[in-house]
Protein backbone atom coordinates (compact mmCIF):
# COMPACT_ATOMS: atom_id res chain seq x y z
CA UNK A 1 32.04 38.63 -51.83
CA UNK A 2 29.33 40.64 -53.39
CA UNK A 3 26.43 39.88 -55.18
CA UNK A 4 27.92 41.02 -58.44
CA UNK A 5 30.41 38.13 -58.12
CA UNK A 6 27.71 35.82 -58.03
CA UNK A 7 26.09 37.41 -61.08
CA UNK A 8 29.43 36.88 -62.74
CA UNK A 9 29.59 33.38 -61.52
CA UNK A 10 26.47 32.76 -62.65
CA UNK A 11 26.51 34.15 -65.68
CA UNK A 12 30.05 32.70 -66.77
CA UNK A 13 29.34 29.31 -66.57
CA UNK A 14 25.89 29.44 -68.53
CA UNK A 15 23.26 31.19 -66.91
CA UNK A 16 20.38 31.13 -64.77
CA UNK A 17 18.55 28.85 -66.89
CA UNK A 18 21.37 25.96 -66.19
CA UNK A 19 21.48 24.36 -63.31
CA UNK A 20 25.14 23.26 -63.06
CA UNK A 21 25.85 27.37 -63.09
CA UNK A 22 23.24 27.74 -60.16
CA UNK A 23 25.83 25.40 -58.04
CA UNK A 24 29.01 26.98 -58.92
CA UNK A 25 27.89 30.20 -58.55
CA UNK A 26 26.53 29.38 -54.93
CA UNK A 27 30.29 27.32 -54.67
CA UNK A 28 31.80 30.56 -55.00
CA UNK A 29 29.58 32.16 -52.67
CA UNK A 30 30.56 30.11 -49.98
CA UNK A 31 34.14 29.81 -50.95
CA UNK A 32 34.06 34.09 -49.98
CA UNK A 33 32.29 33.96 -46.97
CA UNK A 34 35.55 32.48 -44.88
CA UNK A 35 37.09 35.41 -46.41
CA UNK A 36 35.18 38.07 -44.78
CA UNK A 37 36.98 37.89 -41.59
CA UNK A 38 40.05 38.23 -43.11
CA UNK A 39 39.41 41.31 -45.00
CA UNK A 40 37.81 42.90 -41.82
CA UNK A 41 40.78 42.40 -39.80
CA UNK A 42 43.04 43.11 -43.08
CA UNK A 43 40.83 46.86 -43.23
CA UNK A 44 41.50 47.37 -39.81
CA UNK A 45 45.42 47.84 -39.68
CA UNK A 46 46.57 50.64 -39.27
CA UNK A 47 49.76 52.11 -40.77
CA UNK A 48 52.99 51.69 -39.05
CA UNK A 49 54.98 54.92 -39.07
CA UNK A 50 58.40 54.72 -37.92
């Protein structure tokens, strides 16, 4: 997750000025950060040539 997806988050669902946007904009925050892993070991394969 970047920080643009937050922005987009945040800004989707009514702004900074809204409190209920503040939460699901950290929700999806945290729902990426599991991800990360993933998508380093994803990055990391290499091709298989046969």
């Amino acid at each position: 997750m970047c920080v643009g997806q937050f922005g987009v988050a945040l800004d989707a669902t009514g702004g900074p000025q809204d409190g209920s946007a503040s939460m699901v904009a950290f929700a999806v925050l945290a729902a990426g950060i599991p991800l990360g892993p993933l998508a380093l070991l994803w990055s990391r394969r290499g091709t298989v040539q046969s």
